[in-house]
C-alpha atoms as a PDB file:
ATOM      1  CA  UNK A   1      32.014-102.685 101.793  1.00  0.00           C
ATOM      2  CA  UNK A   2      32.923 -99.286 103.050  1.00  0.00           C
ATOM      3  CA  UNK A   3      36.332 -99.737 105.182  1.00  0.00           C
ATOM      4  CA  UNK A   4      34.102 -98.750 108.552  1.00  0.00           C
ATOM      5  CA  UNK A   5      36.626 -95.720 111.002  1.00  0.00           C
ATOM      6  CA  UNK A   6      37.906 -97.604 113.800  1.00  0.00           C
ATOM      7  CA  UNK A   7      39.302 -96.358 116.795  1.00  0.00           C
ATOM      8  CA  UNK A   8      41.772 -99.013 117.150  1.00  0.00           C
ATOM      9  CA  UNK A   9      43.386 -97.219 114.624  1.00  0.00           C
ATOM     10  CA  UNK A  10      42.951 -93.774 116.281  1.00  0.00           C
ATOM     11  CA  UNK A  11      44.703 -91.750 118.744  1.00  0.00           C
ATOM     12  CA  UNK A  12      43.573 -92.103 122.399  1.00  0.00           C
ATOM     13  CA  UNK A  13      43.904 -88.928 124.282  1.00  0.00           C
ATOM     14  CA  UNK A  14      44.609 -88.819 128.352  1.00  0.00           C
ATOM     15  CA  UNK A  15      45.208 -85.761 130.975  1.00  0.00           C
ATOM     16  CA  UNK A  16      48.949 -86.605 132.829  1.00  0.00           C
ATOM     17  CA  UNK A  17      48.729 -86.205 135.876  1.00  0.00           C
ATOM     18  CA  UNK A  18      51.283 -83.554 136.157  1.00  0.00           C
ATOM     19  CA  UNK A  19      51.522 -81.830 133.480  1.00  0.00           C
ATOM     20  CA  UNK A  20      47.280 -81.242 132.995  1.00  0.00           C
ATOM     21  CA  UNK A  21      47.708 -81.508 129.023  1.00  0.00           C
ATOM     22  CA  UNK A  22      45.987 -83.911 126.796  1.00  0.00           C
ATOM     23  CA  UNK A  23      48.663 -86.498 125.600  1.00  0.00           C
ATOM     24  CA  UNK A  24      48.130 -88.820 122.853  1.00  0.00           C
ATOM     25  CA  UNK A  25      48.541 -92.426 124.287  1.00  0.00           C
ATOM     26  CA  UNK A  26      49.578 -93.423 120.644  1.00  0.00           C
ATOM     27  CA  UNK A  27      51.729 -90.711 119.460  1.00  0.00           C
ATOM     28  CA  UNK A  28      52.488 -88.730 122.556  1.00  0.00           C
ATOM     29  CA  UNK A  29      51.448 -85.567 120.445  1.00  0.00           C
ATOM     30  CA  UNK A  30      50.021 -82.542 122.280  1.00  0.00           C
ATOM     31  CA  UNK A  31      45.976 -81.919 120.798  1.00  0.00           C
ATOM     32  CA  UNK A  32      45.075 -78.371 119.790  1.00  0.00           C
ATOM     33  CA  UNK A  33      44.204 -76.984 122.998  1.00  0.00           C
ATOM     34  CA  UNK A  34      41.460 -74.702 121.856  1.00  0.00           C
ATOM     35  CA  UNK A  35      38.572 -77.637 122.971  1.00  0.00           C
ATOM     36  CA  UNK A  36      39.624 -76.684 126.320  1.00  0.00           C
ATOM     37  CA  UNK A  37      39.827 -72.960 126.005  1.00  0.00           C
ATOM     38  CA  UNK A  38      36.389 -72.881 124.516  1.00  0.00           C
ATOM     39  CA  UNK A  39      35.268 -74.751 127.714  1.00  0.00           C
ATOM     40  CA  UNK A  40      33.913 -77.961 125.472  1.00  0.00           C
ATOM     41  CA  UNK A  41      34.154 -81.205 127.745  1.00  0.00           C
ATOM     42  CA  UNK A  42      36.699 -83.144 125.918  1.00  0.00           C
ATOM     43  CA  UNK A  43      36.635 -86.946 124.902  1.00  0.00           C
ATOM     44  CA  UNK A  44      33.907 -89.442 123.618  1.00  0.00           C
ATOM     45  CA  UNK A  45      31.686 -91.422 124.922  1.00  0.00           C
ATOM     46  CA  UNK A  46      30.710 -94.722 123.721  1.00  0.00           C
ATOM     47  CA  UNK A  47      27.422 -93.606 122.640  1.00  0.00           C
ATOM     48  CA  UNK A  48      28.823 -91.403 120.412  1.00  0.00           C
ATOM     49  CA  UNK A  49      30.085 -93.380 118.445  1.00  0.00           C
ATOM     50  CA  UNK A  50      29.221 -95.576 115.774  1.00  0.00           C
ATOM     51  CA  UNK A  51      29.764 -97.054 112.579  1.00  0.00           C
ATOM     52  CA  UNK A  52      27.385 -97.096 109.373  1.00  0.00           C
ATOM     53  CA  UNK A  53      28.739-100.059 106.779  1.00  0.00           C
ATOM     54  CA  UNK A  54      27.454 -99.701 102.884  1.00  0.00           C
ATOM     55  CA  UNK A  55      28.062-100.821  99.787  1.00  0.00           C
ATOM     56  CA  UNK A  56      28.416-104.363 100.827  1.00  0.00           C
ATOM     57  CA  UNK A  57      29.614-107.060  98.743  1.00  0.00           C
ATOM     58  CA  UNK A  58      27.530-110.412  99.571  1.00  0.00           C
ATOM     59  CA  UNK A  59      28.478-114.059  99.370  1.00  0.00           C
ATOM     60  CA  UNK A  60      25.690-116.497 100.180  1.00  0.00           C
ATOM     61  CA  UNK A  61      26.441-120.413 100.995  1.00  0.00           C
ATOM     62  CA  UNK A  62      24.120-123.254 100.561  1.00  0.00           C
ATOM     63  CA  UNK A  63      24.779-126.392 102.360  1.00  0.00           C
ATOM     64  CA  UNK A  64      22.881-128.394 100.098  1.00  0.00           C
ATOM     65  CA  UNK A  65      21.640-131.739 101.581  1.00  0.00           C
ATOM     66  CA  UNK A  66      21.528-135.278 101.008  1.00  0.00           C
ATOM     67  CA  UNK A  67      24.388-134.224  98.851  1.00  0.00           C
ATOM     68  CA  UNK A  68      26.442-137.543  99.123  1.00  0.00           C
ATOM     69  CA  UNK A  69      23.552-139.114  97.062  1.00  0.00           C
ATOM     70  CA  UNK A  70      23.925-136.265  94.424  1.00  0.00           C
ATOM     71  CA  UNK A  71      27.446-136.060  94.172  1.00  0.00           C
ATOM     72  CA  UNK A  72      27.635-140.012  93.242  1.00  0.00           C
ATOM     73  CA  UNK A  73      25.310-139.285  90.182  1.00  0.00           C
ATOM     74  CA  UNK A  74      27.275-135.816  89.132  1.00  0.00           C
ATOM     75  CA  UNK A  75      30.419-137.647  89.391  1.00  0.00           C
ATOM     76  CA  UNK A  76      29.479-140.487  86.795  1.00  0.00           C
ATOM     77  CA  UNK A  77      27.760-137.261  85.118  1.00  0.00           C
ATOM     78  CA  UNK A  78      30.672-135.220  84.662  1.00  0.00           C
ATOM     79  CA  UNK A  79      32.789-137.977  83.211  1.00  0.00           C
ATOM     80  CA  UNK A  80      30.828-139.222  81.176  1.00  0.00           C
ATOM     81  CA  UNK A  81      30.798-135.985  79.699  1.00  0.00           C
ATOM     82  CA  UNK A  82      34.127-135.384  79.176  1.00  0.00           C
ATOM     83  CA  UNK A  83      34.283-139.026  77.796  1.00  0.00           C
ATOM     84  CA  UNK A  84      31.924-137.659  74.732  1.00  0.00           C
ATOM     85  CA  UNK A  85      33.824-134.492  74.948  1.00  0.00           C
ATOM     86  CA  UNK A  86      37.657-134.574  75.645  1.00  0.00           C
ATOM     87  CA  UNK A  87      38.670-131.235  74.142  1.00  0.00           C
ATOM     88  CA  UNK A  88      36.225-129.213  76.354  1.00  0.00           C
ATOM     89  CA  UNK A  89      36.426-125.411  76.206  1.00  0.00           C
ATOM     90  CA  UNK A  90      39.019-123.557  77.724  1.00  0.00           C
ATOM     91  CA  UNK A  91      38.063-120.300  79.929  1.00  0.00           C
ATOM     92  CA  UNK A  92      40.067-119.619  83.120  1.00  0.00           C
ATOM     93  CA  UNK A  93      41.125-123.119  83.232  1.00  0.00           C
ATOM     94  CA  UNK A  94      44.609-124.293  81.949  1.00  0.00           C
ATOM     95  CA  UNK A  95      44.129-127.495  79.791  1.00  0.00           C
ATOM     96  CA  UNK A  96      47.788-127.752  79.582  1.00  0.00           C
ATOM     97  CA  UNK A  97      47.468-128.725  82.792  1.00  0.00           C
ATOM     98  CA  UNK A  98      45.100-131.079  82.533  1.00  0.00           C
ATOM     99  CA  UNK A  99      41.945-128.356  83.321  1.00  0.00           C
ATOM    100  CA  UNK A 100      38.956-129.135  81.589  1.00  0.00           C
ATOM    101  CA  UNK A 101      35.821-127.331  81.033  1.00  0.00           C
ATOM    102  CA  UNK A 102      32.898-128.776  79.654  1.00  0.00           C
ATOM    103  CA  UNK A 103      29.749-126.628  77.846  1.00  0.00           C
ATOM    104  CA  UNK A 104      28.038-124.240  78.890  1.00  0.00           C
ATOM    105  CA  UNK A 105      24.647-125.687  78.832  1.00  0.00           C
ATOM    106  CA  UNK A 106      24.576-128.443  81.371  1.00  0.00           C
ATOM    107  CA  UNK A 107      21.020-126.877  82.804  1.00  0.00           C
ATOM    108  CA  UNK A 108      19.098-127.678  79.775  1.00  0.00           C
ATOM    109  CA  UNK A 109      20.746-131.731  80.590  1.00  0.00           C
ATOM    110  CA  UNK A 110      17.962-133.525  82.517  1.00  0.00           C
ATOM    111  CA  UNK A 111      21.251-135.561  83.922  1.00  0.00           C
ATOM    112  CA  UNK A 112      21.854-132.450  85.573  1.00  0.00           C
ATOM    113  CA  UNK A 113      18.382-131.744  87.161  1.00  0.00           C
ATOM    114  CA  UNK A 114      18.585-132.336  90.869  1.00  0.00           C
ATOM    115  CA  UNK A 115      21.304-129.473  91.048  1.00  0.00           C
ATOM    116  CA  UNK A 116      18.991-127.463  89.246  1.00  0.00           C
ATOM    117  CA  UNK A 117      16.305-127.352  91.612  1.00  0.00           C
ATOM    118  CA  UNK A 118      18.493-126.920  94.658  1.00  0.00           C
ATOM    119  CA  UNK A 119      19.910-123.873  92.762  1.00  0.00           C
ATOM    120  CA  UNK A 120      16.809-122.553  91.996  1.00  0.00           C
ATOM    121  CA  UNK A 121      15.920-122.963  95.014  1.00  0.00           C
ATOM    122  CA  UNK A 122      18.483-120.942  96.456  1.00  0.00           C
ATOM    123  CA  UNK A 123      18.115-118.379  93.545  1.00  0.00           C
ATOM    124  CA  UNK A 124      14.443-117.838  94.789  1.00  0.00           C
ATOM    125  CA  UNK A 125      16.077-117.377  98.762  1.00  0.00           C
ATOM    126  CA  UNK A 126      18.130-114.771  97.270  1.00  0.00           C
ATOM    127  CA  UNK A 127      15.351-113.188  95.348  1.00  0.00           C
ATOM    128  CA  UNK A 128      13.471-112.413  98.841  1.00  0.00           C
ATOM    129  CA  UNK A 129      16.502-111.750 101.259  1.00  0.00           C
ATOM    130  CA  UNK A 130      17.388-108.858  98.106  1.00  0.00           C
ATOM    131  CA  UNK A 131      13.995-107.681  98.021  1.00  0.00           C
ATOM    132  CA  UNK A 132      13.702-107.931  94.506  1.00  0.00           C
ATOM    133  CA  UNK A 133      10.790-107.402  92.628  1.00  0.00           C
ATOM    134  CA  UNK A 134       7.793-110.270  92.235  1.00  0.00           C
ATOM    135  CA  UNK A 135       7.093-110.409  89.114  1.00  0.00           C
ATOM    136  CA  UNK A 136      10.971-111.018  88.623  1.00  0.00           C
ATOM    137  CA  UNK A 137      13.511-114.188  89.106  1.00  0.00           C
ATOM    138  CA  UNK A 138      16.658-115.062  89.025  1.00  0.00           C
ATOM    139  CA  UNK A 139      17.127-118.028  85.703  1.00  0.00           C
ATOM    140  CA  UNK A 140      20.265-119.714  85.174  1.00  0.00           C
ATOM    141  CA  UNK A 141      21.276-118.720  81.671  1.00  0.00           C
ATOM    142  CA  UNK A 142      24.490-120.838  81.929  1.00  0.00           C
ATOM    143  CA  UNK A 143      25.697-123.820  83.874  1.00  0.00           C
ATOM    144  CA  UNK A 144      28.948-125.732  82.887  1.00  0.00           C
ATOM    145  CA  UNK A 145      31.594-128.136  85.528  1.00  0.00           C
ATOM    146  CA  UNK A 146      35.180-128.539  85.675  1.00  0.00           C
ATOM    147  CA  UNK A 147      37.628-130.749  86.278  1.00  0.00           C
ATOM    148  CA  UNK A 148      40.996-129.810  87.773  1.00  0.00           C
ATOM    149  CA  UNK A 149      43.685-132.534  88.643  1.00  0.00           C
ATOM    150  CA  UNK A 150      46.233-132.105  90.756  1.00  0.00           C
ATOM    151  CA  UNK A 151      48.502-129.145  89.412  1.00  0.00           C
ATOM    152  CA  UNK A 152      44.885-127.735  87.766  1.00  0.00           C
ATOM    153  CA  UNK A 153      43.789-123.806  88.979  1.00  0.00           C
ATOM    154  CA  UNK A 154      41.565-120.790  87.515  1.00  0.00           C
ATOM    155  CA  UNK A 155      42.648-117.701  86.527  1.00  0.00           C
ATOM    156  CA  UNK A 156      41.203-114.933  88.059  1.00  0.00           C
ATOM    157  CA  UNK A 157      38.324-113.816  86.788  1.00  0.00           C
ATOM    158  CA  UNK A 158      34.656-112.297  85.916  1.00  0.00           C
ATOM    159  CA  UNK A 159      31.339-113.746  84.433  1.00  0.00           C
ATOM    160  CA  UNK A 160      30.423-110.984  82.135  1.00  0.00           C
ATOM    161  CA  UNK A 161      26.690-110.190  81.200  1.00  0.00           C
ATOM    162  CA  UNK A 162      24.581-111.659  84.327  1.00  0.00           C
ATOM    163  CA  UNK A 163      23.757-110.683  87.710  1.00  0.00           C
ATOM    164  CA  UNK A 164      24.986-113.495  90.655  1.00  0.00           C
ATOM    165  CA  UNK A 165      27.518-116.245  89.558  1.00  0.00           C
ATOM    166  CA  UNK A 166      27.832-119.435  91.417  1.00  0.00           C
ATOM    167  CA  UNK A 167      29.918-123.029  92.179  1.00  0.00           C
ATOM    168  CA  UNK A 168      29.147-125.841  93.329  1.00  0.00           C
ATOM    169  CA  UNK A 169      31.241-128.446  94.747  1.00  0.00           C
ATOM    170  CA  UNK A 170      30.918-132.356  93.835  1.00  0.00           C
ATOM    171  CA  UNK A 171      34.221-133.447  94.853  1.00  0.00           C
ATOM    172  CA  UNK A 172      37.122-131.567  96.954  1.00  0.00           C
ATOM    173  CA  UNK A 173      39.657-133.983  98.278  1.00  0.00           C
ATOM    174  CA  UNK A 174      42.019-132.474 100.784  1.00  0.00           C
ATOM    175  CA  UNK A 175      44.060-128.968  99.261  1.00  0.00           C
ATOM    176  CA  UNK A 176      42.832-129.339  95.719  1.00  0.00           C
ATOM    177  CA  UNK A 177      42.532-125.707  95.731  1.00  0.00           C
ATOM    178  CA  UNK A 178      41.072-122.790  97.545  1.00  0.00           C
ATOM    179  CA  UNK A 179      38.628-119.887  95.585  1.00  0.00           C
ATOM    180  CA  UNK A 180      39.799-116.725  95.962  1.00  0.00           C
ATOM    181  CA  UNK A 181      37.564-113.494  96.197  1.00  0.00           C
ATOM    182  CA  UNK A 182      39.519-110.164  95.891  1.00  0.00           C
ATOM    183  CA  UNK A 183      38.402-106.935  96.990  1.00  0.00           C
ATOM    184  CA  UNK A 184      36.889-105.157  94.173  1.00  0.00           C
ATOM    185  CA  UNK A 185      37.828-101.318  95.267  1.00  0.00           C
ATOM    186  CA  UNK A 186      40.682-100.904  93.574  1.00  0.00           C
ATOM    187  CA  UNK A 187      40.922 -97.686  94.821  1.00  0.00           C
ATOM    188  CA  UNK A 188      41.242 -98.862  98.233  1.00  0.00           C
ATOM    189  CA  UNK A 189      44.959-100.518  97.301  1.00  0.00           C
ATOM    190  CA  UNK A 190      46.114 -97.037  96.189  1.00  0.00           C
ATOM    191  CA  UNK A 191      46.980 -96.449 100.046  1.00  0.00           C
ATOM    192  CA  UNK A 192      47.400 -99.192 102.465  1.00  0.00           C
ATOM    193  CA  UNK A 193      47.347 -98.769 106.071  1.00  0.00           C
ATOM    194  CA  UNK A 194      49.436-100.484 109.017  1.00  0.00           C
ATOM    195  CA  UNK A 195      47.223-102.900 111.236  1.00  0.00           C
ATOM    196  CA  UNK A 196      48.294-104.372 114.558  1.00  0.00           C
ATOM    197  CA  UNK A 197      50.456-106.886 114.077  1.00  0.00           C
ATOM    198  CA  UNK A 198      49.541-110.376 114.780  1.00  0.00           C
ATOM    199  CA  UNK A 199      45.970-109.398 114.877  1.00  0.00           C
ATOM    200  CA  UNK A 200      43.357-110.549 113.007  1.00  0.00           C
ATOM    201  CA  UNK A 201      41.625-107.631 111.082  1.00  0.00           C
ATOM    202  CA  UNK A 202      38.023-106.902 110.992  1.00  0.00           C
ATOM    203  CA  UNK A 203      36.395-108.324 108.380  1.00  0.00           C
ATOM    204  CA  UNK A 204      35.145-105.318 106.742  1.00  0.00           C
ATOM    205  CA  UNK A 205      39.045-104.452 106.449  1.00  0.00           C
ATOM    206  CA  UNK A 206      39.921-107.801 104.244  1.00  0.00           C
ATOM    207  CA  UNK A 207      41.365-107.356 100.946  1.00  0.00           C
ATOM    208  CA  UNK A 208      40.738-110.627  99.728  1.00  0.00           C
ATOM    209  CA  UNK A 209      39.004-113.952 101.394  1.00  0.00           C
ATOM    210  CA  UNK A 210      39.594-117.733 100.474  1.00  0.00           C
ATOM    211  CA  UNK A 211      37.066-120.696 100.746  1.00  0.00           C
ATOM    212  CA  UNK A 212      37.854-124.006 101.430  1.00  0.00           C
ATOM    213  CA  UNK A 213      36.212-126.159  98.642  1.00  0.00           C
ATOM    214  CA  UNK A 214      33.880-128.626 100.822  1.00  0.00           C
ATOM    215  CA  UNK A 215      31.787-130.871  98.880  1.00  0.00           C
ATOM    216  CA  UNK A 216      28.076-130.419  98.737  1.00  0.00           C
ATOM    217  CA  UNK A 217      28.329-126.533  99.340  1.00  0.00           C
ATOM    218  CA  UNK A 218      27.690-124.064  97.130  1.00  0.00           C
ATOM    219  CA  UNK A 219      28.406-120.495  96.771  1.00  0.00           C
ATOM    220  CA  UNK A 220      27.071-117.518  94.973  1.00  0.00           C
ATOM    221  CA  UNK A 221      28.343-114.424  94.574  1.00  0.00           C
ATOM    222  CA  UNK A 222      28.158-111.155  91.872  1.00  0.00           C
ATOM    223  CA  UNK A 223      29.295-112.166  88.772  1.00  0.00           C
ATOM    224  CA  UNK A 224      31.425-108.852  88.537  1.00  0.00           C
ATOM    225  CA  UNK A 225      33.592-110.182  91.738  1.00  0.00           C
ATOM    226  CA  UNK A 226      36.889-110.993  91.106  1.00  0.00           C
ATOM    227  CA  UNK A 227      37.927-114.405  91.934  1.00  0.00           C
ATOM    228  CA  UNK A 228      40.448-117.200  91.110  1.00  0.00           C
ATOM    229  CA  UNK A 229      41.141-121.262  92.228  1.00  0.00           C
ATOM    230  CA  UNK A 230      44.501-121.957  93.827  1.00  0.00           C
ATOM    231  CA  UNK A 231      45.995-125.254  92.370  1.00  0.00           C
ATOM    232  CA  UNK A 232      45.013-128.342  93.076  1.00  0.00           C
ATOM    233  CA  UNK A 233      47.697-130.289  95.426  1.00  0.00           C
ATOM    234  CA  UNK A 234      45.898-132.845  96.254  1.00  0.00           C
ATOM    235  CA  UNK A 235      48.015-136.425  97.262  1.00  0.00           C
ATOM    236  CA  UNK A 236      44.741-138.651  96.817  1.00  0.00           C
ATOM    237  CA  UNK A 237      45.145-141.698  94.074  1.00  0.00           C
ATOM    238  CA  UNK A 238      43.256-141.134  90.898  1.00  0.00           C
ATOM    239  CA  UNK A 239      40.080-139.959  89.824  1.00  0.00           C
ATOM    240  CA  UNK A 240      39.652-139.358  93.870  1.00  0.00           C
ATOM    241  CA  UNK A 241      42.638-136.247  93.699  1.00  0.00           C
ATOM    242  CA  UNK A 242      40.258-134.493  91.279  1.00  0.00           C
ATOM    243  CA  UNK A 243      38.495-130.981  92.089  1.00  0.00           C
ATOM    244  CA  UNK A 244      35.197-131.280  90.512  1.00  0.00           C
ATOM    245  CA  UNK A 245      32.535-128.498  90.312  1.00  0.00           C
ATOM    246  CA  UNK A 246      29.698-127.166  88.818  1.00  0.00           C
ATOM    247  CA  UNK A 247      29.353-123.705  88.004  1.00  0.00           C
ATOM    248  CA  UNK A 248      26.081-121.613  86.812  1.00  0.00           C
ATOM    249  CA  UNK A 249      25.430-118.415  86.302  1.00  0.00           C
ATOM    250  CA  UNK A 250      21.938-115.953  87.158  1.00  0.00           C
ATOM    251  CA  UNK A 251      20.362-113.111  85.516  1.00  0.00           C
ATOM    252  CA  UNK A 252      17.408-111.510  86.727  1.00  0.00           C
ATOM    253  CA  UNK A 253      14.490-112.365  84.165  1.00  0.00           C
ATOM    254  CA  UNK A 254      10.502-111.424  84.084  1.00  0.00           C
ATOM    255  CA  UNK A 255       8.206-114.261  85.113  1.00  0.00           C
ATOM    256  CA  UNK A 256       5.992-115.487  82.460  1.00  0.00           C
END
């Protein structure tokens, strides 16, 4: 998103009262007087004013529910599939740390169908808050889960080749690990600006966010958005300290 010009970070111009120049409030710098010479009323009003945001980078969250119900069946789900499949793949997880990452094509796993629908669901939400075209949708071409124990994280990364990437969460015990989403203007980082201190910046002025993992949400974002998982640090006892999500991603398709 377009950092929007704020006059917070602008120089406030008064009259003193003795002098009858224009003193910055900020800087104590004298204007150009030539405003006044040329008989223009100086300062702003609030109408005049305003601020036009573009380029927006969108993050949509599902609270999906009944999800206690769901998450009980994933669980048993997930394990069971790394049971038949121990090695799993390895993408931006670490298995050396006990990161695993199943398949790619748990969608097409009729174990796997009630997430489905409530991500298809979602997908078709999307499709009409974007405006996209009807005879169009948004198909999962890929849909995978992973496990992170305690110590587990992601990279950061990108999901190449697709339109809107998502996770969901089946199991987040406390600080098993944060997702990350950076800014993606890299330009913007080649000159940073000072911000009041203490303050809490406006959101279109964020360089990165972080998302508590809460079980039975999901979030989807572009799948050109950098992002990365903190590491787990869970203190929970077993199988319960594990961060356990499903991940999918969407590409817009023709409807048949």
């Amino acid at each position: 998103m377009l950092l929007p010009w704020s006059a917070a970070n602008c120089d406030v111009s008064r009259q003193g009262p003795a002098s009858g120049r224009w003193e910055s409030e900020v800087t104590g710098e004298t204007p150009n007087p030539a405003a006044s010479d040329c008989g223009l009323e100086a300062g702003l009003s609030e109408d005049a004013f305003k601020v036009e945001r573009y380029f927006p980078t969108l993050v949509f969250s599902v609270k999906v529910p009944d999800s206690e119900v769901l998450n009980a069946h994933l669980i048993e789900a997930i394990y069971a599939e790394r049971e038949r499949d121990e090695s799993g793949v390895r993408k931006s997880n670490f298995p050396e740390l006990g990161g695993w990452h199943s398949h790619v094509k748990l969608h097409k796993d009729v174990t796997f169908a009630g997430l489905v629908q409530y991500v298809d669901e979602a997908a078709a939400m999307m499709c009409r808050e974007l405006g996209y075209h009807r005879s169009y949708r948004l198909r999962i071409g890929t849909m995978w889960s992973i496990i992170n124990p305690p110590g587990g994280l992601n990279r950061a990364h990108i999901h190449p080749d697709c339109n809107w990437s998502g996770v969901y969460y089946v199991q987040a015990p406390r600080n098993s690990g944060r997702i990350e989403f950076i800014d993606p203007r890299t330009q913007n980082l080649m000159s940073s600006v000072e911000y009041i201190p203490n303050t809490k910046r406006p959101r279109s002025c964020w360089t990165k966010v972080q998302y508590k993992p809460v079980a039975g949400k999901m979030l989807i974002f572009p799948s050109w958005l950098y992002h990365s998982v903190d590491p787990n640090r869970s203190k929970a006892k077993g199988k319960n300290a594990d961060r356990i999500i499903v991940s999918f991603n969407l590409s817009q398709v023709r409807r048949r």
